[in-house]
PDB file of N, CA and C in Angstrom:
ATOM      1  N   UNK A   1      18.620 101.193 110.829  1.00  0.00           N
ATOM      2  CA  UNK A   1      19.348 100.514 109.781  1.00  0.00           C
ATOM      3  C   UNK A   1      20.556  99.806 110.385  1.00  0.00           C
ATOM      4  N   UNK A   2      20.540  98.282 110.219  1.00  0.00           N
ATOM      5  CA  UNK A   2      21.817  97.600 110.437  1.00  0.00           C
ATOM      6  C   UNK A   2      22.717  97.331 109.360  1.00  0.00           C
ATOM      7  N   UNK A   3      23.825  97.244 108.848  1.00  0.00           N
ATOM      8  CA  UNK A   3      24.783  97.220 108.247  1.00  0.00           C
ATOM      9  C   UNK A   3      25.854  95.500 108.963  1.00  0.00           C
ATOM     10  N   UNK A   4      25.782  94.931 107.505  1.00  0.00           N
ATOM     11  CA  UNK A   4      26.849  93.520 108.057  1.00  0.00           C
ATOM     12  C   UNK A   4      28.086  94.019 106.802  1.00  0.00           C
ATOM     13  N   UNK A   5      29.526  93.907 107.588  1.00  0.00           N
ATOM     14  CA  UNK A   5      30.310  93.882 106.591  1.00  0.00           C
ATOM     15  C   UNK A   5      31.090  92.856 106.603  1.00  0.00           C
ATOM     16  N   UNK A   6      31.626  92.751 105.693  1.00  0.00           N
ATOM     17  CA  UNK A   6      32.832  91.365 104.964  1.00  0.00           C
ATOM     18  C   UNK A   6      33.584  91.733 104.937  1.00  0.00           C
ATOM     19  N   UNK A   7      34.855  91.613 105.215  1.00  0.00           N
ATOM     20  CA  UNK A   7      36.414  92.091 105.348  1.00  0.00           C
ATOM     21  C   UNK A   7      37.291  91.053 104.569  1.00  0.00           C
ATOM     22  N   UNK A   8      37.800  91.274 103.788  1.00  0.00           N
ATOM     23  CA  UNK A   8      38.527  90.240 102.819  1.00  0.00           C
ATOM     24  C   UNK A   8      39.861  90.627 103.127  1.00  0.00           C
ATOM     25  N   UNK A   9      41.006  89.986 103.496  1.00  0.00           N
ATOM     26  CA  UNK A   9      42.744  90.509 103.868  1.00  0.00           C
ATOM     27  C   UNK A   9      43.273  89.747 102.142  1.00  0.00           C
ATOM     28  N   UNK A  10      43.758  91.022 101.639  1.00  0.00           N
ATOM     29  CA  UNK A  10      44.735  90.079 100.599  1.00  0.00           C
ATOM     30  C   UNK A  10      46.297  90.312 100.592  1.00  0.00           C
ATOM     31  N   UNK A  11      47.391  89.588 100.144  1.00  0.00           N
ATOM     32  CA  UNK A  11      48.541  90.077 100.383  1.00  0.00           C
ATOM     33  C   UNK A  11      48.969  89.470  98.926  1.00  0.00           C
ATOM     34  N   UNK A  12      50.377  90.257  98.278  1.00  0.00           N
ATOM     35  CA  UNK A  12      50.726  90.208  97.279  1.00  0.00           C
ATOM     36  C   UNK A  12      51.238  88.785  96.996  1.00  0.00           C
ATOM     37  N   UNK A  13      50.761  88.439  95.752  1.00  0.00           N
ATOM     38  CA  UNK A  13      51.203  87.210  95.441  1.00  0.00           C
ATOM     39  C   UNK A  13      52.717  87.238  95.204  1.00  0.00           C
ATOM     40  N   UNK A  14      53.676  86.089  95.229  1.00  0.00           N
ATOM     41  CA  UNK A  14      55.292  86.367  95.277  1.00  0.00           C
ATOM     42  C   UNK A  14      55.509  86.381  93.889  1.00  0.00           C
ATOM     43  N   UNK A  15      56.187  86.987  93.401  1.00  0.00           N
ATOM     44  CA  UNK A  15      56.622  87.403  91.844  1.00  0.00           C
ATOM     45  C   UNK A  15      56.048  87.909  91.212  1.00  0.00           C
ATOM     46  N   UNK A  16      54.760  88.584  92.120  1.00  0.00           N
ATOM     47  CA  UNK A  16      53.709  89.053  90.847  1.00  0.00           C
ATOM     48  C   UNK A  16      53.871  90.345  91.216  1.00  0.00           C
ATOM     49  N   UNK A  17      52.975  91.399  90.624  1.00  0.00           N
ATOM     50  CA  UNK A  17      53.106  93.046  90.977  1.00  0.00           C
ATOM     51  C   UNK A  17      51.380  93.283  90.965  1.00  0.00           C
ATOM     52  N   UNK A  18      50.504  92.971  90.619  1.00  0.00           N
ATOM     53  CA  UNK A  18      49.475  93.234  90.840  1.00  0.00           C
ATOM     54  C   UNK A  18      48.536  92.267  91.124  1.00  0.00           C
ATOM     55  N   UNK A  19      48.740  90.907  91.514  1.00  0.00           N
ATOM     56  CA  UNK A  19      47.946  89.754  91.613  1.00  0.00           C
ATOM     57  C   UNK A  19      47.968  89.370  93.213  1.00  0.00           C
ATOM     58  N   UNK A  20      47.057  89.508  93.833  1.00  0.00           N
ATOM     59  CA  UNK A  20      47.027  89.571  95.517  1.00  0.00           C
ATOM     60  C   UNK A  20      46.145  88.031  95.831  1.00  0.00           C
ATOM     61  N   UNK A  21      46.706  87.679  97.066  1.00  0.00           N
ATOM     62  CA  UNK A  21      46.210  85.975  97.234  1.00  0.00           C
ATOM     63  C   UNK A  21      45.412  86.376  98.545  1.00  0.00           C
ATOM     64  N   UNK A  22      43.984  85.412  98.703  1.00  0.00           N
ATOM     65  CA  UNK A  22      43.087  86.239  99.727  1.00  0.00           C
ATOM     66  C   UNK A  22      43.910  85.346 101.257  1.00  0.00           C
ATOM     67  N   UNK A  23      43.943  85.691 102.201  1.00  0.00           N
ATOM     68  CA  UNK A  23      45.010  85.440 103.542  1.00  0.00           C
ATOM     69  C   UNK A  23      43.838  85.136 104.421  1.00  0.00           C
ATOM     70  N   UNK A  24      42.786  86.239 104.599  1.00  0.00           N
ATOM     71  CA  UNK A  24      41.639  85.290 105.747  1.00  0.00           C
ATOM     72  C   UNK A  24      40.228  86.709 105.607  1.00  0.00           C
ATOM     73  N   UNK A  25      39.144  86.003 106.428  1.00  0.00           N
ATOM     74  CA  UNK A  25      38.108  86.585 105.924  1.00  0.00           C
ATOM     75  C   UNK A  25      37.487  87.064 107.317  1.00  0.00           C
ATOM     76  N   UNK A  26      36.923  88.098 106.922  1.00  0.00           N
ATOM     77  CA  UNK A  26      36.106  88.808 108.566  1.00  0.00           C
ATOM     78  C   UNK A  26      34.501  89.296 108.184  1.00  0.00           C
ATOM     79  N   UNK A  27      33.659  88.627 109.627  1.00  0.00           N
ATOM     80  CA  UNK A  27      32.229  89.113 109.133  1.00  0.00           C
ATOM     81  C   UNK A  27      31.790  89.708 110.839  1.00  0.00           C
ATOM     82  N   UNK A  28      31.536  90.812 110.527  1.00  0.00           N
ATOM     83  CA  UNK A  28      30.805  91.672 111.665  1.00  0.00           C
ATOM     84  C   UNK A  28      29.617  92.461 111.105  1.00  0.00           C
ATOM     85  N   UNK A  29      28.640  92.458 112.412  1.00  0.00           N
ATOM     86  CA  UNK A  29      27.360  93.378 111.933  1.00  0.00           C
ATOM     87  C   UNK A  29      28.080  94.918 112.892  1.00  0.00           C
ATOM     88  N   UNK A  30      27.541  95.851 112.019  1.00  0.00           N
ATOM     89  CA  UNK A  30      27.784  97.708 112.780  1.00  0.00           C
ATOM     90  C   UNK A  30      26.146  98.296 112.707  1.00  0.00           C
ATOM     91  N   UNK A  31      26.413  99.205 113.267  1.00  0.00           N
ATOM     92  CA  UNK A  31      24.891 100.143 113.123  1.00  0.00           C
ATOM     93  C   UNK A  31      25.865 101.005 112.487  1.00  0.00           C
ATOM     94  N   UNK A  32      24.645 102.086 112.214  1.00  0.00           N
ATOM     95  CA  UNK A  32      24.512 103.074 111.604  1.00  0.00           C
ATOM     96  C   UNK A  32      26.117 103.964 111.530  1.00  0.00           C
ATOM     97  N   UNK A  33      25.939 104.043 113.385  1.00  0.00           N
ATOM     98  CA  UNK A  33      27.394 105.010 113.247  1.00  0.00           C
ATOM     99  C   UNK A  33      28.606 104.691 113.214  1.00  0.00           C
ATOM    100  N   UNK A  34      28.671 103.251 113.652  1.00  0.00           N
ATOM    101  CA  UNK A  34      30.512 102.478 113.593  1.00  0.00           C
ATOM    102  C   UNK A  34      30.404 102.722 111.171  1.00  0.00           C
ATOM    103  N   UNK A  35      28.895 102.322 110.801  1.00  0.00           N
ATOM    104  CA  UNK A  35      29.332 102.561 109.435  1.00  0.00           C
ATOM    105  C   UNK A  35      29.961 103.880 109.019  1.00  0.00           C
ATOM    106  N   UNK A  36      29.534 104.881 109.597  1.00  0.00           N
ATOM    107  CA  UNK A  36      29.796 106.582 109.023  1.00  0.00           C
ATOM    108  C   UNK A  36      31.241 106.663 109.074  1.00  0.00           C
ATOM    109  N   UNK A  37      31.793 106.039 110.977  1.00  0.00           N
ATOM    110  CA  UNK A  37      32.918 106.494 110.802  1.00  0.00           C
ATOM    111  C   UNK A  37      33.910 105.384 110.482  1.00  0.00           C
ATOM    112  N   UNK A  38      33.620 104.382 109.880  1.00  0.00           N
ATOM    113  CA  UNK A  38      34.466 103.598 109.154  1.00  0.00           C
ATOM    114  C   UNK A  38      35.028 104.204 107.668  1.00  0.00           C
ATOM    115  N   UNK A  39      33.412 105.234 106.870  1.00  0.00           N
ATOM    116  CA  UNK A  39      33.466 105.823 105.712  1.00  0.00           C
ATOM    117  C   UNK A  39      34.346 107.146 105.888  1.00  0.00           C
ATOM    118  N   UNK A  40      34.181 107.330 106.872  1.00  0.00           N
ATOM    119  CA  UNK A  40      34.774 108.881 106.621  1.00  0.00           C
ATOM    120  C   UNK A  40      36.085 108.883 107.047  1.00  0.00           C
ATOM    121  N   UNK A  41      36.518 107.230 107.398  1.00  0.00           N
ATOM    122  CA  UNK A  41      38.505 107.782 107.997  1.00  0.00           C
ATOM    123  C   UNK A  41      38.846 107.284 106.415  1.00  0.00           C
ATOM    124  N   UNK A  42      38.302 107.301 105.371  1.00  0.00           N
ATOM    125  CA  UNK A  42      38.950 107.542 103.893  1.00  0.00           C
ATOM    126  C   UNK A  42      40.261 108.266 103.871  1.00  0.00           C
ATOM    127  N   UNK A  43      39.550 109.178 104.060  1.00  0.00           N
ATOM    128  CA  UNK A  43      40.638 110.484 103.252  1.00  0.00           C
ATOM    129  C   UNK A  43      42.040 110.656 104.734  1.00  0.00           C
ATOM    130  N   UNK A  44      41.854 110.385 105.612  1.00  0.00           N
ATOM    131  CA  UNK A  44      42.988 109.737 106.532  1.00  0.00           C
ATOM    132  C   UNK A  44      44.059 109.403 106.444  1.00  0.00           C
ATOM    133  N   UNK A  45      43.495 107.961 105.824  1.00  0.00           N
ATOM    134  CA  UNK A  45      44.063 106.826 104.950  1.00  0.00           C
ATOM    135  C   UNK A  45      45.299 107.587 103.929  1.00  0.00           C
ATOM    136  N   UNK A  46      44.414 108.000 103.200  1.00  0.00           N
ATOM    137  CA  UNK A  46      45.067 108.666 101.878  1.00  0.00           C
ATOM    138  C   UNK A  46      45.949 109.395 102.327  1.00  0.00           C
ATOM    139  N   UNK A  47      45.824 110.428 103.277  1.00  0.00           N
ATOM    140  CA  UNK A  47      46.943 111.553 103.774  1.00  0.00           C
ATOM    141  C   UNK A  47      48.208 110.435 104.279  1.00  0.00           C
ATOM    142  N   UNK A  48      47.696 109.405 104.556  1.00  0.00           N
ATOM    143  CA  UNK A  48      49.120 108.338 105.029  1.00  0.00           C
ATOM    144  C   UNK A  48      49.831 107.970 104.412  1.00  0.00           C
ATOM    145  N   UNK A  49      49.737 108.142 102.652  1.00  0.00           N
ATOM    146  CA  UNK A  49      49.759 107.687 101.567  1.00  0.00           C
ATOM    147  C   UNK A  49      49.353 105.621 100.969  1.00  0.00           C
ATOM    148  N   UNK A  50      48.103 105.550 101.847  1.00  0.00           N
ATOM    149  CA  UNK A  50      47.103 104.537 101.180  1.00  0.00           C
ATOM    150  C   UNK A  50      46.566 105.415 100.056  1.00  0.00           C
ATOM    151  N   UNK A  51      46.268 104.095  99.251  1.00  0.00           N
ATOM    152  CA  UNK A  51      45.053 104.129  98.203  1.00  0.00           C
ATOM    153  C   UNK A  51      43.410 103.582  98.864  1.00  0.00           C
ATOM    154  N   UNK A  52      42.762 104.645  98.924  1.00  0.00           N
ATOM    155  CA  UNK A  52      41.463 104.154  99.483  1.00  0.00           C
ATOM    156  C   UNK A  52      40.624 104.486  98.509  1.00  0.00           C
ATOM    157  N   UNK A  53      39.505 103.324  97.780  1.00  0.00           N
ATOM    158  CA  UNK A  53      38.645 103.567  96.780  1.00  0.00           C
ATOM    159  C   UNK A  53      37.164 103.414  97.359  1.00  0.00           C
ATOM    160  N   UNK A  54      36.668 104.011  97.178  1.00  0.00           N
ATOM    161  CA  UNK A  54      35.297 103.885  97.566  1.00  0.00           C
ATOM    162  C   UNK A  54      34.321 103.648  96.411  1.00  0.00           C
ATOM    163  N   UNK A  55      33.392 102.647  96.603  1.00  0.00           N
ATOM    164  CA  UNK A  55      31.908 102.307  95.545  1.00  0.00           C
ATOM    165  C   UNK A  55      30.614 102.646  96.281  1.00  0.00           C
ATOM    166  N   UNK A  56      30.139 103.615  95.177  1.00  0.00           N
ATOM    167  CA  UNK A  56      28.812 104.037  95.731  1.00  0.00           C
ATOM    168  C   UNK A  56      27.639 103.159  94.965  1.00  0.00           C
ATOM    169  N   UNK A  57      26.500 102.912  95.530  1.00  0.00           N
ATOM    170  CA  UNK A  57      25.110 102.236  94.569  1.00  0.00           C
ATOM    171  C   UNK A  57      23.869 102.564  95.734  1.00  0.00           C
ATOM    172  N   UNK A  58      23.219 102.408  95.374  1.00  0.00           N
ATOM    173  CA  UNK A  58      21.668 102.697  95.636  1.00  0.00           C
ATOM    174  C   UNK A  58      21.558 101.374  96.792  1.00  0.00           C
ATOM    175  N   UNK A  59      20.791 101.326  97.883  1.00  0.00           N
ATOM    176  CA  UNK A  59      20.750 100.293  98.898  1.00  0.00           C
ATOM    177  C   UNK A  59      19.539 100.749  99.508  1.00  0.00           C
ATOM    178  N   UNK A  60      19.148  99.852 100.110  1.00  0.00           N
ATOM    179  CA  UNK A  60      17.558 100.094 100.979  1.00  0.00           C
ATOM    180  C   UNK A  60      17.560 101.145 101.640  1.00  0.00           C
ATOM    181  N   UNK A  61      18.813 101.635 102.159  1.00  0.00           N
ATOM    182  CA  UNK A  61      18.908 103.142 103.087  1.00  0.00           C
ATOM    183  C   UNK A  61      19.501 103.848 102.681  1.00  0.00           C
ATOM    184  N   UNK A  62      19.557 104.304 100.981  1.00  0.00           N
ATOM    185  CA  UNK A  62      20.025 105.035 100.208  1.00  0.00           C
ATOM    186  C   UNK A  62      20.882 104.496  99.584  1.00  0.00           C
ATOM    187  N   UNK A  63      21.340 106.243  98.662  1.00  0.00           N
ATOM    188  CA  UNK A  63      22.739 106.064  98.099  1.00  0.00           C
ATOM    189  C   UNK A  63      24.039 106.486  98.857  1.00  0.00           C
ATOM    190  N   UNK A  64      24.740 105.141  99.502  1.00  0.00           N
ATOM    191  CA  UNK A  64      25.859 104.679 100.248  1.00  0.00           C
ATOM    192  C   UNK A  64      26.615 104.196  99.583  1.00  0.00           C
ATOM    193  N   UNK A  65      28.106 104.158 100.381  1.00  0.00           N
ATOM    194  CA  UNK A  65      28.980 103.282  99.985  1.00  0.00           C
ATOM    195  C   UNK A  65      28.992 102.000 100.553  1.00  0.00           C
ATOM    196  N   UNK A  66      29.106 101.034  99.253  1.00  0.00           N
ATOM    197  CA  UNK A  66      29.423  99.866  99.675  1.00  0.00           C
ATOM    198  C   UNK A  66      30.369  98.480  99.832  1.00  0.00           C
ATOM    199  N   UNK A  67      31.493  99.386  99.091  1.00  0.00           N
ATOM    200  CA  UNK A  67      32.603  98.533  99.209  1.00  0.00           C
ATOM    201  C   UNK A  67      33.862  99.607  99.485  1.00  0.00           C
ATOM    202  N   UNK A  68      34.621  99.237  99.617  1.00  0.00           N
ATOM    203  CA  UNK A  68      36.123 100.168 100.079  1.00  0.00           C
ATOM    204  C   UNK A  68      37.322  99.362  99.980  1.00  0.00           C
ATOM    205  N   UNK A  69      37.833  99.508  98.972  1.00  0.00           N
ATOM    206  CA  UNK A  69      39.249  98.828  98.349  1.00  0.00           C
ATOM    207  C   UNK A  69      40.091  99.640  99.234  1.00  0.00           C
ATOM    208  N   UNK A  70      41.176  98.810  99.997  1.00  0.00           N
ATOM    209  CA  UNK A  70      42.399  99.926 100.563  1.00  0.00           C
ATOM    210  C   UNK A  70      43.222  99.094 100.450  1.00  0.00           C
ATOM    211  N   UNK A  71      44.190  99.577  99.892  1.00  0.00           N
ATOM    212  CA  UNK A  71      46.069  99.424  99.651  1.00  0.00           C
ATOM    213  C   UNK A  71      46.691  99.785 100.286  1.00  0.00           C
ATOM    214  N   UNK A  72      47.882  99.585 100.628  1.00  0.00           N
ATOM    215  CA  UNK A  72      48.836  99.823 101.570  1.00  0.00           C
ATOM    216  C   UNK A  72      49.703 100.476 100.862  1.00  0.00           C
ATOM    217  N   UNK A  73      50.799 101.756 101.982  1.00  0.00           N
ATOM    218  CA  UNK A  73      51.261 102.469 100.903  1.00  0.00           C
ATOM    219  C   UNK A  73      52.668 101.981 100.140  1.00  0.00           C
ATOM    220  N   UNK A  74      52.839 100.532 100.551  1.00  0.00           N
ATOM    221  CA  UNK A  74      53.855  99.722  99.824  1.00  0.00           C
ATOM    222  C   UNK A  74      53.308  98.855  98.849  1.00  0.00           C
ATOM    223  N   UNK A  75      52.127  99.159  98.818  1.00  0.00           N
ATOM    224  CA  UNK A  75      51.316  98.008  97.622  1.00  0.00           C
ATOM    225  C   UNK A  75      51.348  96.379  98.045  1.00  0.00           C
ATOM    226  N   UNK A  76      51.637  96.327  99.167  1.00  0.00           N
ATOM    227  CA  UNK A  76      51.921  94.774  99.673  1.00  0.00           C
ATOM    228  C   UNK A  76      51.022  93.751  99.808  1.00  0.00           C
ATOM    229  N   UNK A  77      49.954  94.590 100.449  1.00  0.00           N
ATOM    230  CA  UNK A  77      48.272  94.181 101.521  1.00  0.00           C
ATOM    231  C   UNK A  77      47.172  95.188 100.684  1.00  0.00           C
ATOM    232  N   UNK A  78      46.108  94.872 100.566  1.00  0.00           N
ATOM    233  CA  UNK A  78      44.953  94.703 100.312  1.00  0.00           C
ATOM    234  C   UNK A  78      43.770  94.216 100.980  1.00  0.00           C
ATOM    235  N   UNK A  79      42.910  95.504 101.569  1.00  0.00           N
ATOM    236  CA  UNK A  79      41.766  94.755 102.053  1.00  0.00           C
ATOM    237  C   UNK A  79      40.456  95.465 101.212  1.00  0.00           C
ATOM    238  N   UNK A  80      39.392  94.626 101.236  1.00  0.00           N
ATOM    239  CA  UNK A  80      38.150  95.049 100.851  1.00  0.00           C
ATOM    240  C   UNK A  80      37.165  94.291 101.824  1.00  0.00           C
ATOM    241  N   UNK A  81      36.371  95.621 101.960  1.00  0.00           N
ATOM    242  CA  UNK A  81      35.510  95.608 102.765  1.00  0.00           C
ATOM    243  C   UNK A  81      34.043  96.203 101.570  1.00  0.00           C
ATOM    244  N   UNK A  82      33.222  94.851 102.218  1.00  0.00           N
ATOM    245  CA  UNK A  82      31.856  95.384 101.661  1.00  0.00           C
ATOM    246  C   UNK A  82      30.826  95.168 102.707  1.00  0.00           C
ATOM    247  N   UNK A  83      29.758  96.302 101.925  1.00  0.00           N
ATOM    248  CA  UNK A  83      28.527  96.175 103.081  1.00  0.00           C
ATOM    249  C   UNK A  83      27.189  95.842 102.902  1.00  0.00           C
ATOM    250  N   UNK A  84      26.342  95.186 103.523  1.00  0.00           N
ATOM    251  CA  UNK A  84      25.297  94.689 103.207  1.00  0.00           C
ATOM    252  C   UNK A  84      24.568  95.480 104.339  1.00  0.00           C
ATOM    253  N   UNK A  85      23.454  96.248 103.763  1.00  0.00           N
ATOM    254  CA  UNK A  85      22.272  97.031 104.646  1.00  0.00           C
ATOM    255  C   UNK A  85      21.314  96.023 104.560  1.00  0.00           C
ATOM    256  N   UNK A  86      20.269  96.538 106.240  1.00  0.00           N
ATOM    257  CA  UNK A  86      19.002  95.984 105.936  1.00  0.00           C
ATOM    258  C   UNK A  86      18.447  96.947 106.323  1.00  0.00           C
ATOM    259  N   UNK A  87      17.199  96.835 107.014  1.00  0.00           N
ATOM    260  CA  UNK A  87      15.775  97.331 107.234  1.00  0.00           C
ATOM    261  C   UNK A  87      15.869  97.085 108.653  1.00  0.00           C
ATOM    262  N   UNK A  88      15.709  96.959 109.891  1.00  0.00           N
ATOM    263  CA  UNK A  88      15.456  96.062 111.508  1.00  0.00           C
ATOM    264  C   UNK A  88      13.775  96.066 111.088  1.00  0.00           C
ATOM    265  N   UNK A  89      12.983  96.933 111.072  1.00  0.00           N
ATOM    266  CA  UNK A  89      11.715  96.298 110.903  1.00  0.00           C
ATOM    267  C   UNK A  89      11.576  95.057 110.455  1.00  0.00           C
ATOM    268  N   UNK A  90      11.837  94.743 108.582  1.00  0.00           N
ATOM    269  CA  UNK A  90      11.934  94.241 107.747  1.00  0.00           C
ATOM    270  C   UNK A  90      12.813  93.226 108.163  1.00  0.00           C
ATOM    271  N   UNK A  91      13.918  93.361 108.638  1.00  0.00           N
ATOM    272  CA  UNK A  91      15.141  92.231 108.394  1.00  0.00           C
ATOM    273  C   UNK A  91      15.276  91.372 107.283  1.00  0.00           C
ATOM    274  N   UNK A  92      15.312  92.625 105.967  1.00  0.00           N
ATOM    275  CA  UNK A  92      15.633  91.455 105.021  1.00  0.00           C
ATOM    276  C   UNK A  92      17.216  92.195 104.279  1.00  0.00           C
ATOM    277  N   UNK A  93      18.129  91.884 103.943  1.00  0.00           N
ATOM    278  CA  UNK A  93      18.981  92.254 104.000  1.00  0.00           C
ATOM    279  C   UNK A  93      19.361  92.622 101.611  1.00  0.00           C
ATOM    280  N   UNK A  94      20.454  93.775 101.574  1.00  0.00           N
ATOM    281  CA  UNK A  94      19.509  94.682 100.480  1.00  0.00           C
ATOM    282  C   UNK A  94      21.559  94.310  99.769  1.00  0.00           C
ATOM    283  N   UNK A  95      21.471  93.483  98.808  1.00  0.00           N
ATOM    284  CA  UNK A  95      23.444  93.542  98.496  1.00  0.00           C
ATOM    285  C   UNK A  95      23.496  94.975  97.533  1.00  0.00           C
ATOM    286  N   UNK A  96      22.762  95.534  97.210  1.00  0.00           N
ATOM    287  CA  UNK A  96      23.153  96.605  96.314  1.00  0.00           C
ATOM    288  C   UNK A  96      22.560  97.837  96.861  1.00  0.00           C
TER     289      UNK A  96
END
């Protein structure tokens, strides 16, 4: 199973408190295990005092997570990261 993710950077819009403007965009393919331990430095995060949200859904190689909202613990920055699985046999690539 290959895994491509999208990295979205957002930073707080000026005068606003919850409205974030997107800053620049990142696309890399991972295997299997750069995905696990991207998922599992979550709770890390959180002990740092980030907000890390995780979305789970059904995908060609199960039920995974596939997106990961993280906040900064000043609320400043915003990134989301999502993931797109495929198949390597198959190579057809699975968004949910």
């Amino acid at each position: 199973m290959y895994c491509k993710m999208i990295k979205e950077h957002f930073e707080l819009k000026e005068g606003r408190k919850t409205v974030y403007e997107l800053v620049k965009t990142e696309e890399r393919e991972m295997e299997r295990e750069n995905y696990k331990n991207y998922v599992e430095a979550a709770p890390f995060f959180r002990r740092l005092g980030g907000s890390e949200t995780l979305d789970r859904s059904y995908t060609c190689a199960g039920y995974l997570v596939n997106k990961i909202t993280s906040k900064s613990p000043d609320r400043q920055k915003k990134n989301v990261a999502r993931f797109y699985f495929w198949n390597q046999a198959k190579n057809e690539y699975s968004k949910y």
